[in-house]
N, C-alpha and C. Protein backbone atom coordinates (compact mmCIF):
# COMPACT_ATOMS: atom_id res chain seq x y z
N UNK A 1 0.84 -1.17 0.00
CA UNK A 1 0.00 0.00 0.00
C UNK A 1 0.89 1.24 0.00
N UNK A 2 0.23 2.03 -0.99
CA UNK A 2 1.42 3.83 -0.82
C UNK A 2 0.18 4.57 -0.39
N UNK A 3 1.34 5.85 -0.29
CA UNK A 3 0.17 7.12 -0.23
C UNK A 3 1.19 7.74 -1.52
N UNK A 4 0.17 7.98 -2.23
CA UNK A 4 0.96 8.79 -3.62
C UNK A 4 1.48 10.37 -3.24
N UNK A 5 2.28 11.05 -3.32
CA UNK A 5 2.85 12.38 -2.59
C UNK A 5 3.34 13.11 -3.75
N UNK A 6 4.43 12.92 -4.70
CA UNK A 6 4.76 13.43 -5.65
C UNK A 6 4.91 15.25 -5.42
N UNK A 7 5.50 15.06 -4.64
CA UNK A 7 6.27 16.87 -3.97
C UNK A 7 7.83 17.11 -4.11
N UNK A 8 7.93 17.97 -4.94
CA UNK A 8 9.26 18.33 -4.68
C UNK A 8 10.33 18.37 -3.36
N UNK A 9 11.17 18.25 -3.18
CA UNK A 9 12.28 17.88 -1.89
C UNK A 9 13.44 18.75 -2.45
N UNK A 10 13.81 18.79 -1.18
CA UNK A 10 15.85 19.17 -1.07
C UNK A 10 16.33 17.96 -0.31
N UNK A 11 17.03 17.46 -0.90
CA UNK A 11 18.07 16.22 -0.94
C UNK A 11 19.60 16.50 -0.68
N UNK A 12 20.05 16.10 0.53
CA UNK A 12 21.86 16.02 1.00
C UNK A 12 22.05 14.89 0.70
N UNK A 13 23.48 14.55 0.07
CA UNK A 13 23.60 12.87 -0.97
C UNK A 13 24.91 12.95 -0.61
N UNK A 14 25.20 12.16 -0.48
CA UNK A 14 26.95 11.60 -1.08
C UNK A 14 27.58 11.51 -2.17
N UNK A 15 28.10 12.75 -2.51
CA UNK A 15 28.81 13.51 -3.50
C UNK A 15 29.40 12.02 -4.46
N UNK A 16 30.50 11.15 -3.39
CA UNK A 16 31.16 10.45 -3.80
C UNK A 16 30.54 9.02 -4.12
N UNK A 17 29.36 8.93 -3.30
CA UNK A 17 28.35 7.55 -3.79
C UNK A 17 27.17 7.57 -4.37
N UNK A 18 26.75 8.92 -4.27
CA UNK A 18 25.90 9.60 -4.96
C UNK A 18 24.14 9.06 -5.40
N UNK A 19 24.60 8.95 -3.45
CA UNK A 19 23.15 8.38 -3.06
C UNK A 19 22.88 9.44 -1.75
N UNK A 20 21.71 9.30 -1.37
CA UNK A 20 20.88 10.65 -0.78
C UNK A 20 20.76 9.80 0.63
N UNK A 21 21.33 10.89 1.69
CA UNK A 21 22.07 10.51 2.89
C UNK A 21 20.67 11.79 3.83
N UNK A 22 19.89 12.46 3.37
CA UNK A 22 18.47 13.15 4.18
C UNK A 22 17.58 13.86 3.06
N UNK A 23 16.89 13.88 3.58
CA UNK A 23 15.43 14.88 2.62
C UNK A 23 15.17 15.70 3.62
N UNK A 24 14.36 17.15 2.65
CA UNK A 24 13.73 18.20 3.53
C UNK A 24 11.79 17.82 2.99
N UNK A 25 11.32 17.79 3.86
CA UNK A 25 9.65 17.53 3.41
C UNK A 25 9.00 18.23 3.79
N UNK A 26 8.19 19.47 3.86
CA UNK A 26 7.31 20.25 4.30
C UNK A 26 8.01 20.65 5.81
N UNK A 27 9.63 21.39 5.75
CA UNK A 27 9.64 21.77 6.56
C UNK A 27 10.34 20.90 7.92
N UNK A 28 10.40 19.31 7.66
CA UNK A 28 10.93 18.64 8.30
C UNK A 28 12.15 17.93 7.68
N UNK A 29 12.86 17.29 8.60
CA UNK A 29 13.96 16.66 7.58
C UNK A 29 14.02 15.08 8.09
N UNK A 30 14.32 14.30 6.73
CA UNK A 30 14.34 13.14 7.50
C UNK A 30 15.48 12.61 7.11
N UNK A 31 16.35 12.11 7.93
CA UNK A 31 17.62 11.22 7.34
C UNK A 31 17.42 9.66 7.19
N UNK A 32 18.33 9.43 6.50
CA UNK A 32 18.36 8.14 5.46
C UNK A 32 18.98 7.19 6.64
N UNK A 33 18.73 5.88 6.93
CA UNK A 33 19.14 4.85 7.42
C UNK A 33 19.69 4.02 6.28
N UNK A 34 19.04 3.81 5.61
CA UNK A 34 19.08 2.59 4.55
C UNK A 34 18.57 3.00 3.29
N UNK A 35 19.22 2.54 2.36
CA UNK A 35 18.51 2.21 0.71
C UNK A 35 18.52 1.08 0.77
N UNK A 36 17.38 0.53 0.55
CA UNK A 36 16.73 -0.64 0.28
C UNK A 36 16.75 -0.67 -0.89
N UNK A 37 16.51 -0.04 -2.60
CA UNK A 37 16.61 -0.27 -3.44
C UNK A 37 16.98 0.83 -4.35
N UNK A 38 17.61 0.91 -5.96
CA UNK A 38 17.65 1.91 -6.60
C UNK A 38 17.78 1.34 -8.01
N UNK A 39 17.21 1.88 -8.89
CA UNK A 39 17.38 1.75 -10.08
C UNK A 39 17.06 3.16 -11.33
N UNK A 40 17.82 3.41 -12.58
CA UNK A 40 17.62 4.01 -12.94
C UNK A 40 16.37 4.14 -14.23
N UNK A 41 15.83 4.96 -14.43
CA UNK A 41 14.78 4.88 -15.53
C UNK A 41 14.86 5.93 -16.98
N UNK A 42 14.92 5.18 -18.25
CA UNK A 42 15.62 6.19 -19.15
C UNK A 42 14.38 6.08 -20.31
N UNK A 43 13.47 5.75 -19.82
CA UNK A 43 12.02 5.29 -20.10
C UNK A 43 11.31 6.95 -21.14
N UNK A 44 10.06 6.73 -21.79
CA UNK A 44 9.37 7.74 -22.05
C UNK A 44 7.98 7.90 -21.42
N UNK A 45 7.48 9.03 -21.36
CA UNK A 45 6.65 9.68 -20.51
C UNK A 45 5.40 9.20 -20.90
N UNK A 46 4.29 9.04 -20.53
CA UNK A 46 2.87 8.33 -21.03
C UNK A 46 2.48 9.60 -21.85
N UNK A 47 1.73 8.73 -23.25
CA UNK A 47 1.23 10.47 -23.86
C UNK A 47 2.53 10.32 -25.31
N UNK A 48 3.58 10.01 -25.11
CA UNK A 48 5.02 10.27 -25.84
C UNK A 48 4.25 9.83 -27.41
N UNK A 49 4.80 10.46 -28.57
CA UNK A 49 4.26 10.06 -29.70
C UNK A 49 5.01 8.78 -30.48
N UNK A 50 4.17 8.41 -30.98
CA UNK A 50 4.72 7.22 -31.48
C UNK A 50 6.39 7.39 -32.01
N UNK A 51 6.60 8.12 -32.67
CA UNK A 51 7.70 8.53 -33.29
C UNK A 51 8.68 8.86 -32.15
N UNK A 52 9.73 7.95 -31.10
CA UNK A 52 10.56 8.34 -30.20
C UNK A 52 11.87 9.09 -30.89
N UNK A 53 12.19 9.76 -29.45
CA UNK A 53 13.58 10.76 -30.11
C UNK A 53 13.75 10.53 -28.68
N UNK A 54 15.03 10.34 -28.64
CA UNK A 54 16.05 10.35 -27.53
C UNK A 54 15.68 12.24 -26.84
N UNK A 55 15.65 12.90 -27.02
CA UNK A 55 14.98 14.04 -26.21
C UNK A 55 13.68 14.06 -26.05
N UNK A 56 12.93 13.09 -26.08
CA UNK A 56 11.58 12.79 -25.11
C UNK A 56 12.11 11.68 -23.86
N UNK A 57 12.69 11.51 -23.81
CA UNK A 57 13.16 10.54 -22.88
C UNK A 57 13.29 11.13 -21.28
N UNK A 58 12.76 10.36 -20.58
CA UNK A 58 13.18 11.10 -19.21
C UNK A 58 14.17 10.62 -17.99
N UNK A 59 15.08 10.99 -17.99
CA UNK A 59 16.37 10.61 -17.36
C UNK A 59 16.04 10.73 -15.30
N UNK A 60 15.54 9.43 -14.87
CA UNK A 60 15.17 9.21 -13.77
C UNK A 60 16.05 8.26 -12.58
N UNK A 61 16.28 8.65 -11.48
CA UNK A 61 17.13 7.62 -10.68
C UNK A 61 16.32 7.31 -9.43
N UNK A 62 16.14 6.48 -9.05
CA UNK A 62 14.76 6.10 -8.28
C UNK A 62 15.53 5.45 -7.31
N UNK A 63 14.88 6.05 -6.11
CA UNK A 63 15.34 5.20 -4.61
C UNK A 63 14.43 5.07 -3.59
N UNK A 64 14.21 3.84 -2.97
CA UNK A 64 13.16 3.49 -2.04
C UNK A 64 14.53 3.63 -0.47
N UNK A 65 13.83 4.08 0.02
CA UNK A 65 15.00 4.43 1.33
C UNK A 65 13.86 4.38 2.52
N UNK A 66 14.83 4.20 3.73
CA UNK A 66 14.32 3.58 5.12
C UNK A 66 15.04 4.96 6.03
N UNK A 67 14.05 5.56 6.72
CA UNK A 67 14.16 6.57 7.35
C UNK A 67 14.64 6.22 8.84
N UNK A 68 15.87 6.97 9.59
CA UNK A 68 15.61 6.97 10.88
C UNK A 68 14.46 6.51 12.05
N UNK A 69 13.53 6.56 11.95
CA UNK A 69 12.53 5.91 12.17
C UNK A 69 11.60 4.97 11.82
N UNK A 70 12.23 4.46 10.50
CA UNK A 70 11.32 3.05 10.15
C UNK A 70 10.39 3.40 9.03
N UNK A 71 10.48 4.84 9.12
CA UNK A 71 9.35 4.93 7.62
C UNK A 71 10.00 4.64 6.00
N UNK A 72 9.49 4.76 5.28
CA UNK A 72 10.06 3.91 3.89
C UNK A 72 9.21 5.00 2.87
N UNK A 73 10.12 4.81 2.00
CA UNK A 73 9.95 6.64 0.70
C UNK A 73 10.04 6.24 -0.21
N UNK A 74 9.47 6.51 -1.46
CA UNK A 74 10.30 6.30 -2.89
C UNK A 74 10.69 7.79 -2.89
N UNK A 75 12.22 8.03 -3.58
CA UNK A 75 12.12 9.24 -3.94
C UNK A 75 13.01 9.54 -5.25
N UNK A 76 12.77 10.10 -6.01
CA UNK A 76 13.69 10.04 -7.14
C UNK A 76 14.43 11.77 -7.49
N UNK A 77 15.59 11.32 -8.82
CA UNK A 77 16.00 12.54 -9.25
C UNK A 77 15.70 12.50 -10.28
N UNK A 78 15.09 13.65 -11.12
CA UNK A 78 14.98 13.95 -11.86
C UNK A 78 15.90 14.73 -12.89
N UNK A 79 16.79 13.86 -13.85
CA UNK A 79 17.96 14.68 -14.31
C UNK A 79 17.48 15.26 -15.20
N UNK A 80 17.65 16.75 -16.06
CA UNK A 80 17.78 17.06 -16.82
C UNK A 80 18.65 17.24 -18.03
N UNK A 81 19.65 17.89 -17.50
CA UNK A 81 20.78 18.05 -18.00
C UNK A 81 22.10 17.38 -18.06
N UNK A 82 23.34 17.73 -18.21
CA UNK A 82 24.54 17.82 -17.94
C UNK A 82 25.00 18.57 -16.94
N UNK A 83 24.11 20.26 -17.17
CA UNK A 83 24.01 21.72 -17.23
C UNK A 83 23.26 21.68 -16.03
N UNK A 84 21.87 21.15 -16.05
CA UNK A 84 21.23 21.78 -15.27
C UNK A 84 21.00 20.32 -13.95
N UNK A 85 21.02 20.70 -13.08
CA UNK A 85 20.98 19.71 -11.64
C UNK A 85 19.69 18.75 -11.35
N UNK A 86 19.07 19.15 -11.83
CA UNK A 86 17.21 18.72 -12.22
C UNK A 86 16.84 18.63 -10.91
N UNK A 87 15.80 18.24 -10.49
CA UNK A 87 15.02 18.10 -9.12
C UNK A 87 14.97 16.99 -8.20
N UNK A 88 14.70 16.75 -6.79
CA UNK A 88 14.11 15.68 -6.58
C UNK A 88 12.73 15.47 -6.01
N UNK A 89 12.21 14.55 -6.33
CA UNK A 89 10.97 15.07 -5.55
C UNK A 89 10.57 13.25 -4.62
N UNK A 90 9.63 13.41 -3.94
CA UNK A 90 9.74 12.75 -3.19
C UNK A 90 7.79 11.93 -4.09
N UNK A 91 7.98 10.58 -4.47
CA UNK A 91 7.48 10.51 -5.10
C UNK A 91 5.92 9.56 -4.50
N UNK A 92 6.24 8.30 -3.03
CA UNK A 92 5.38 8.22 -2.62
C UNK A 92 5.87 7.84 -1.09
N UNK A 93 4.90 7.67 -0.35
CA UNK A 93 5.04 7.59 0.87
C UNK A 93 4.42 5.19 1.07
N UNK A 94 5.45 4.54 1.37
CA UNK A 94 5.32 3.36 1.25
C UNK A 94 4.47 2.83 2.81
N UNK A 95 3.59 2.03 2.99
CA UNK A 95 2.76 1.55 4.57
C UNK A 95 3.63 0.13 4.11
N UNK A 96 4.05 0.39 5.80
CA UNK A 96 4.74 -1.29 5.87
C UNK A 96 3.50 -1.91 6.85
């Protein structure tokens, strides 16, 4: 069971492992215990026209992580660029 959330975040990561070590969520912060899983997604967007081009593509890195307290997140980055840093947003809230 989730709760679907899909809110933007500020994310502190490990520069050098370049995995996400706390989130900011409405004001609170929660730090990372664990990644439980990650994978990346280089997938196209629902809607995409038949005709693919490598710039419809959406460059995604997805992580389910275990909070200081036991709660569990999907949260992903959203890359854009090279250039530009893209977002993360925090995508659902997981019920164990």
């Amino acid at each position: 069971m989730a709760e679907f959330i899909s809110e933007k975040i500020e994310v502190l990561k490990d520069e050098k492992l370049r995995l996400p070590l706390s989130f900011l969520w409405r004001g609170k912060e929660y730090k990372i215990k664990e990644v439980i899983e990650s994978r990346a997604d280089w997938g196209f967007s629902k809607g995409a026209p038949k005709r693919k081009n490598w710039r419809l593509r959406h460059h995604r890195n997805y992580f389910k992580v275990k909070t200081e307290k036991d709660q569990i997140f999907e949260i992903y980055h959203n890359r854009k660029s090279k250039k530009d840093q893209g977002e993360w947003i925090l995508y659902q809230k997981l019920k164990i």
